[in-house]
C-alpha atoms as a PDB file:
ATOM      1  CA  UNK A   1     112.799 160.678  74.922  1.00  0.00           C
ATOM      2  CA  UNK A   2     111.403 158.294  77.532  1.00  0.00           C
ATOM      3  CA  UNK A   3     111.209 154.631  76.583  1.00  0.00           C
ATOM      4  CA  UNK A   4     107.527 153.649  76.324  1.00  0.00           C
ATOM      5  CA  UNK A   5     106.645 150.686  79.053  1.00  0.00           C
ATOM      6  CA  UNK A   6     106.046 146.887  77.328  1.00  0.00           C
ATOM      7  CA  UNK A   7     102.539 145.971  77.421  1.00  0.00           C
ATOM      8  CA  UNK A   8     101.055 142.168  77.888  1.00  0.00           C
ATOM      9  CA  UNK A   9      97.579 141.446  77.179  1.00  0.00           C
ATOM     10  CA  UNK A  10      96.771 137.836  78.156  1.00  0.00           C
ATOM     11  CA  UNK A  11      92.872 136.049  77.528  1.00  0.00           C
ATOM     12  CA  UNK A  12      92.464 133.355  79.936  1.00  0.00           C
ATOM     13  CA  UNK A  13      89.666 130.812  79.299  1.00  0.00           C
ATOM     14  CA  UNK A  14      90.372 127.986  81.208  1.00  0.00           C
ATOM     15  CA  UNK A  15      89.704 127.243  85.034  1.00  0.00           C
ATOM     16  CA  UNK A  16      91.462 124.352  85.624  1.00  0.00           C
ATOM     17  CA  UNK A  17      94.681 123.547  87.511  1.00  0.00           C
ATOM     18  CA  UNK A  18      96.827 123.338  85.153  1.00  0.00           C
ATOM     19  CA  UNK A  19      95.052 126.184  82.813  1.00  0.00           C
ATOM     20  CA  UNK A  20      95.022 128.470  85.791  1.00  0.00           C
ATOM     21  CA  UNK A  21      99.274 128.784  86.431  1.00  0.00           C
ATOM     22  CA  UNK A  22     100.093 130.096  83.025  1.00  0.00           C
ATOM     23  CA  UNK A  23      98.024 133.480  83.103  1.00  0.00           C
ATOM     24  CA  UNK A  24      99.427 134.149  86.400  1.00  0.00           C
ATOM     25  CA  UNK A  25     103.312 133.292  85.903  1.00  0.00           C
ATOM     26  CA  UNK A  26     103.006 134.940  82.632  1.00  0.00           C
ATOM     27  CA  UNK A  27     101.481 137.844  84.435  1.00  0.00           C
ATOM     28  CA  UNK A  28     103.694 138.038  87.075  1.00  0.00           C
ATOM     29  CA  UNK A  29     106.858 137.391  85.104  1.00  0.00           C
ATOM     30  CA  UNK A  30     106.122 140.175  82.993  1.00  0.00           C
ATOM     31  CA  UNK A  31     104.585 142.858  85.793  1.00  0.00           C
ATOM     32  CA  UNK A  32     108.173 141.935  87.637  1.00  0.00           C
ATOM     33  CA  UNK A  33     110.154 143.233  84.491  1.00  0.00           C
ATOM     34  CA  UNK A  34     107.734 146.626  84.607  1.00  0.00           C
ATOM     35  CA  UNK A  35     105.508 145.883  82.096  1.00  0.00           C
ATOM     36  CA  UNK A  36     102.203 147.097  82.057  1.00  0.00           C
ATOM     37  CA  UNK A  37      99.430 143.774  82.040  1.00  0.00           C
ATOM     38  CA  UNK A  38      96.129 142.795  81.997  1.00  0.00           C
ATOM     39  CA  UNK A  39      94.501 139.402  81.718  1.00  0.00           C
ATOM     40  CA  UNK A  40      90.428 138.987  80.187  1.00  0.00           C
ATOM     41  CA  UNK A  41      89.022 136.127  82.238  1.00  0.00           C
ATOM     42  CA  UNK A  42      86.641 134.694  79.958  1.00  0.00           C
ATOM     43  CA  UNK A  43      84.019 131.271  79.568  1.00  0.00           C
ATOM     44  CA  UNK A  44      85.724 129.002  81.889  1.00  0.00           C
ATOM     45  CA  UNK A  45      88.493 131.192  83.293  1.00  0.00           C
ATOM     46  CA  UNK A  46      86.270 133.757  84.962  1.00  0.00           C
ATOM     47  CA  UNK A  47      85.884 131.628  88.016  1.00  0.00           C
ATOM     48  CA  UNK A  48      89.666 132.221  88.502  1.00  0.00           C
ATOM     49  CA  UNK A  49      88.841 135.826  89.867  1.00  0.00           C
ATOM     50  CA  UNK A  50      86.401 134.359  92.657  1.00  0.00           C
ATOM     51  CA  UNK A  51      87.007 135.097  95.764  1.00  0.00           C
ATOM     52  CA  UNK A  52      86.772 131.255  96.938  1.00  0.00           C
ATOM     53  CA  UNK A  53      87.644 129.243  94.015  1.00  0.00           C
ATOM     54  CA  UNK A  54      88.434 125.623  93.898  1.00  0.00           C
ATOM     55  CA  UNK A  55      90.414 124.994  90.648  1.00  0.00           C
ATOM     56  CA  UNK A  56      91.339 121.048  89.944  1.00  0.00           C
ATOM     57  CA  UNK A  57      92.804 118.662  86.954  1.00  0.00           C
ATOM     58  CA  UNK A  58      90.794 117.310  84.690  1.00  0.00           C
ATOM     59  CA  UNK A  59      91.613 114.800  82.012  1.00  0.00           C
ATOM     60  CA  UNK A  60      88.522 114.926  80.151  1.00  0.00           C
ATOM     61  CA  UNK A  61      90.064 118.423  79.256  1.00  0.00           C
ATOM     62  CA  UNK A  62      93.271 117.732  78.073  1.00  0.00           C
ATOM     63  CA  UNK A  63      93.596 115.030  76.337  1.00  0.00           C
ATOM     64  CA  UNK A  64      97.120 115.886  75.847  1.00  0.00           C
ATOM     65  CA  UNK A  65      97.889 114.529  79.761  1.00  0.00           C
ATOM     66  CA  UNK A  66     100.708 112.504  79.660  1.00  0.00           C
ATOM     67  CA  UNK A  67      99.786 109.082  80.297  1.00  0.00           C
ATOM     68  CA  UNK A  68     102.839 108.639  82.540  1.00  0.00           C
ATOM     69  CA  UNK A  69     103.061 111.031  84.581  1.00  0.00           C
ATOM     70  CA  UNK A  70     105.094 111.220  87.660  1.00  0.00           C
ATOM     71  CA  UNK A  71     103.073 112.988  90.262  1.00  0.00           C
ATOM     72  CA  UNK A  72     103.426 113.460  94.351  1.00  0.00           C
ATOM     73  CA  UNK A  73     106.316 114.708  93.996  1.00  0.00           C
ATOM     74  CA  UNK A  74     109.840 112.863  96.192  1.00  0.00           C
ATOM     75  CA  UNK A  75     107.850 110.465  98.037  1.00  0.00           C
ATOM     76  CA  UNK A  76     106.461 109.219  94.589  1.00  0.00           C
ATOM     77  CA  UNK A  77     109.481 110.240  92.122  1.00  0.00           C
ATOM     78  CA  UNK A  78     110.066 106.628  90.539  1.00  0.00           C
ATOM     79  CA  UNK A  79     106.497 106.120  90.036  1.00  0.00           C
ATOM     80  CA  UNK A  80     104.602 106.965  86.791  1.00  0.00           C
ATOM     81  CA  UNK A  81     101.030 106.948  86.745  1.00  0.00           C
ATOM     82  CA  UNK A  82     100.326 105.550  83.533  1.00  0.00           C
ATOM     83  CA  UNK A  83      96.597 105.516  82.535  1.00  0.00           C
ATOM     84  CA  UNK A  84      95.050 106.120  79.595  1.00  0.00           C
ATOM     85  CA  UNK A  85      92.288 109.874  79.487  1.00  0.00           C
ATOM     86  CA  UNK A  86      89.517 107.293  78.886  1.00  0.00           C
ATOM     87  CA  UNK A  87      90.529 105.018  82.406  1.00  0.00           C
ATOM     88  CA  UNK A  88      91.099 108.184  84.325  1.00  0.00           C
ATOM     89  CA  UNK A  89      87.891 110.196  83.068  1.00  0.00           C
ATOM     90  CA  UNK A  90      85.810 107.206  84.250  1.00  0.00           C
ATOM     91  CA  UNK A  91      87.500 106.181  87.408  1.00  0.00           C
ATOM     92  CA  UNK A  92      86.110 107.309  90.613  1.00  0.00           C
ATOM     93  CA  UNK A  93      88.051 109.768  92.212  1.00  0.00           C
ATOM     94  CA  UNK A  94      90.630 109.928  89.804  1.00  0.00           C
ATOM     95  CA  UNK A  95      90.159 113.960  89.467  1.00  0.00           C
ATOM     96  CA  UNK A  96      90.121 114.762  93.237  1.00  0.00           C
ATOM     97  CA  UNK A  97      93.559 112.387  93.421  1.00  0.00           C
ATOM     98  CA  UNK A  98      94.912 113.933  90.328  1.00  0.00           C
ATOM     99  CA  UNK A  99      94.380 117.163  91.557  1.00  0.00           C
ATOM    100  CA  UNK A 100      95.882 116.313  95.431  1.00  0.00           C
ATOM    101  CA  UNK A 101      99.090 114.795  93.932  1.00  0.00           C
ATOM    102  CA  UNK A 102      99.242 117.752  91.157  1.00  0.00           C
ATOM    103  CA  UNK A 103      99.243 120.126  94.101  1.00  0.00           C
ATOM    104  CA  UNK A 104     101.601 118.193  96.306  1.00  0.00           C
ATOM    105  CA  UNK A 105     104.241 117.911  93.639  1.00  0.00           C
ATOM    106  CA  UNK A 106     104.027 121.867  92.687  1.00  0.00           C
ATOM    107  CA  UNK A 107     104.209 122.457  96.862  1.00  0.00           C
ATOM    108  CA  UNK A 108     107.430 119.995  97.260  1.00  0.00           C
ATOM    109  CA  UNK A 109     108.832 121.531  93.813  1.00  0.00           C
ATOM    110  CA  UNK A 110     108.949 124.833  95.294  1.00  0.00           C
ATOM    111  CA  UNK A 111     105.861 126.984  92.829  1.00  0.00           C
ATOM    112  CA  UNK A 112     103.706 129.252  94.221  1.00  0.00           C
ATOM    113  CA  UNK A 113      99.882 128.488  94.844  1.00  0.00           C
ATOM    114  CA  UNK A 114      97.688 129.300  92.131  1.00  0.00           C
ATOM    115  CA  UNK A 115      96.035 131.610  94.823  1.00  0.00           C
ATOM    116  CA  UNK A 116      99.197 132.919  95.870  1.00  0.00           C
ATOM    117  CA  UNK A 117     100.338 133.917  92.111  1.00  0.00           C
ATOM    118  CA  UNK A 118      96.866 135.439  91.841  1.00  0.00           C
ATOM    119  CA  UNK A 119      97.426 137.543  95.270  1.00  0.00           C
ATOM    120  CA  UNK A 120     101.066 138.536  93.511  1.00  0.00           C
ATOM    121  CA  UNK A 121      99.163 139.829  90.255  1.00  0.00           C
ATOM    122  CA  UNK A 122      97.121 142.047  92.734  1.00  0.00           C
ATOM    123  CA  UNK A 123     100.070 143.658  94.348  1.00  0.00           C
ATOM    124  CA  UNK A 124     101.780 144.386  91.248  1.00  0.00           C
ATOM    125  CA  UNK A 125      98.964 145.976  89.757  1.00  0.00           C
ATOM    126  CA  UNK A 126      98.063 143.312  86.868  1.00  0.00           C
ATOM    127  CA  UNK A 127      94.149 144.638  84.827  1.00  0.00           C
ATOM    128  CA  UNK A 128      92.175 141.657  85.890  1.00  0.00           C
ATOM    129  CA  UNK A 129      89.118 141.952  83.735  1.00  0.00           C
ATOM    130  CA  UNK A 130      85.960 139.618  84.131  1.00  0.00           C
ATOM    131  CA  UNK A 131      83.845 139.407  80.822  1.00  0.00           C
ATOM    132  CA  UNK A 132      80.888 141.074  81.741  1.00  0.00           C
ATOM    133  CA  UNK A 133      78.721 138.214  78.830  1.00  0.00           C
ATOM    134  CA  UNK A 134      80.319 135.298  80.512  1.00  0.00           C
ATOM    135  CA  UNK A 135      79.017 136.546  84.260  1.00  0.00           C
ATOM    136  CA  UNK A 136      75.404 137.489  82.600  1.00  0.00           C
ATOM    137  CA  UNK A 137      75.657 133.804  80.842  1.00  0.00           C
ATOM    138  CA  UNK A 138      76.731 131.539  83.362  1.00  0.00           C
ATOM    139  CA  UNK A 139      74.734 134.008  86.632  1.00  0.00           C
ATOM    140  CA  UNK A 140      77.951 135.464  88.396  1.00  0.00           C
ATOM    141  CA  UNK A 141      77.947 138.456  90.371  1.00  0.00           C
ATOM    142  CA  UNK A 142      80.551 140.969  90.531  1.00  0.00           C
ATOM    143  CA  UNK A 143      80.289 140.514  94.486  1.00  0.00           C
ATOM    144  CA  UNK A 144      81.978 137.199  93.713  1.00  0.00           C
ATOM    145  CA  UNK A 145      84.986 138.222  92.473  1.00  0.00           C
ATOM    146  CA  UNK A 146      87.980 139.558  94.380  1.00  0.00           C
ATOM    147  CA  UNK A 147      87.487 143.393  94.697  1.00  0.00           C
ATOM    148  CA  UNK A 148      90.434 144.261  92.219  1.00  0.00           C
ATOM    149  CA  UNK A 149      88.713 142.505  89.771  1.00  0.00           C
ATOM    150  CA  UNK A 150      86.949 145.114  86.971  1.00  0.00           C
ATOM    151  CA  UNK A 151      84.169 143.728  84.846  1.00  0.00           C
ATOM    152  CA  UNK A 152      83.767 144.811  81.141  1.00  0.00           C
ATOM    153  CA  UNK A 153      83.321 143.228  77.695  1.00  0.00           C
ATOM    154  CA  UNK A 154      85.721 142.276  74.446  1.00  0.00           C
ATOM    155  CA  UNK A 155      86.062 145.802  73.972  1.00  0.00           C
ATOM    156  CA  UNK A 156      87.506 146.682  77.543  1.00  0.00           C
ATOM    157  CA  UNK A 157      89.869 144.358  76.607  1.00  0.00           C
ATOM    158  CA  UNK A 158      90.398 145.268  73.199  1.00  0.00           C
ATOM    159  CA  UNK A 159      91.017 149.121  74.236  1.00  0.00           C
ATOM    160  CA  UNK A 160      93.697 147.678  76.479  1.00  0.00           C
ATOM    161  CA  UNK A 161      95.047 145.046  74.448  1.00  0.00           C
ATOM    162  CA  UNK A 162      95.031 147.141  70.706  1.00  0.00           C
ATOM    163  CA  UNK A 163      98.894 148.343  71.651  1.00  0.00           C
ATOM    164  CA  UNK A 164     100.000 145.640  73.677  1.00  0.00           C
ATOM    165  CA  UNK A 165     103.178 144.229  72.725  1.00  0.00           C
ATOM    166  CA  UNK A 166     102.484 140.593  73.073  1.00  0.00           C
ATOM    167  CA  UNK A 167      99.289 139.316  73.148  1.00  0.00           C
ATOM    168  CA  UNK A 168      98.856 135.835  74.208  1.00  0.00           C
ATOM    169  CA  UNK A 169      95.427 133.527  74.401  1.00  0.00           C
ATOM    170  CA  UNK A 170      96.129 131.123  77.120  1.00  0.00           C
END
């Protein structure tokens, strides 16, 4: 008797940064082992299946951002940022440098591009689903969205998800 393959269903609602690496590791991880995935990009995680998407860090967010923090990787390693969410949410510039040094650090550390683990999903044949209710709410188009990208609602995903093995809302 042949061994059924695992089966991942992931929901990703978040588009930022540091929301948008653990769909796509997971995904990857798990498609490398031969498991059969698919990911429901839904609210604020659709706009990870754009074509041209520009994802960044945001504090206001997570309010569970360390408030040291050592970002920028080896030219910055003995320096912790510490500010508290409040400072950083209100300073000027303080998501665009977030997001640079965030970036910086993952490049010198070695980890793959968000875009990059996304283009890795596609080749090993990850479901990317877009919620059809969050493009009609928030006016996407499917034309947006990379072409390996299908569109369909909760139940798409349910029919895919209702013998997954692990199911994980990240």
């Amino acid at each position: 008797m042949e061994e059924k393959r695992k089966k991942l269903a992931l929901i990703s609602s978040q588009g930022t940064l540091d929301w948008a690496y653990p769909p796509f590791i997971l995904a990857t991880a798990a498609a490398a082992m031969d498991w059969d995935v698919g990911i429901f990009f839904t609210f604020y995680g659709l706009p990870l299946l754009k074509k041209d998407f520009k994802a960044s860090v945001s504090p206001v967010s997570n309010p569970a951002m360390p408030m040291k923090m050592p970002f920028g990787g080896d030219s910055f390693r003995n320096i912790n940022w510490p500010m508290p969410n409040l400072l950083m949410s209100n300073m000027p510039g303080f998501e665009a440098m977030a997001t640079n040094l965030m970036k910086k650090t993952f490049k010198d550390k070695g980890v793959a591009t968000v875009e990059e683990l996304r283009d890795m999903a596609v080749e090993m044949d990850v479901k990317m689903i877009g919620c059809q209710m969050t493009m009609d709410v928030f006016g996407f188009k499917k034309e947006e969205f990379i072409e390996e990208a299908d569109v369909g609602g909760a139940a798409t995903f349910l029919e895919f998800a209702a013998d997954a093995n692990v199911s994980l809302f990240v």
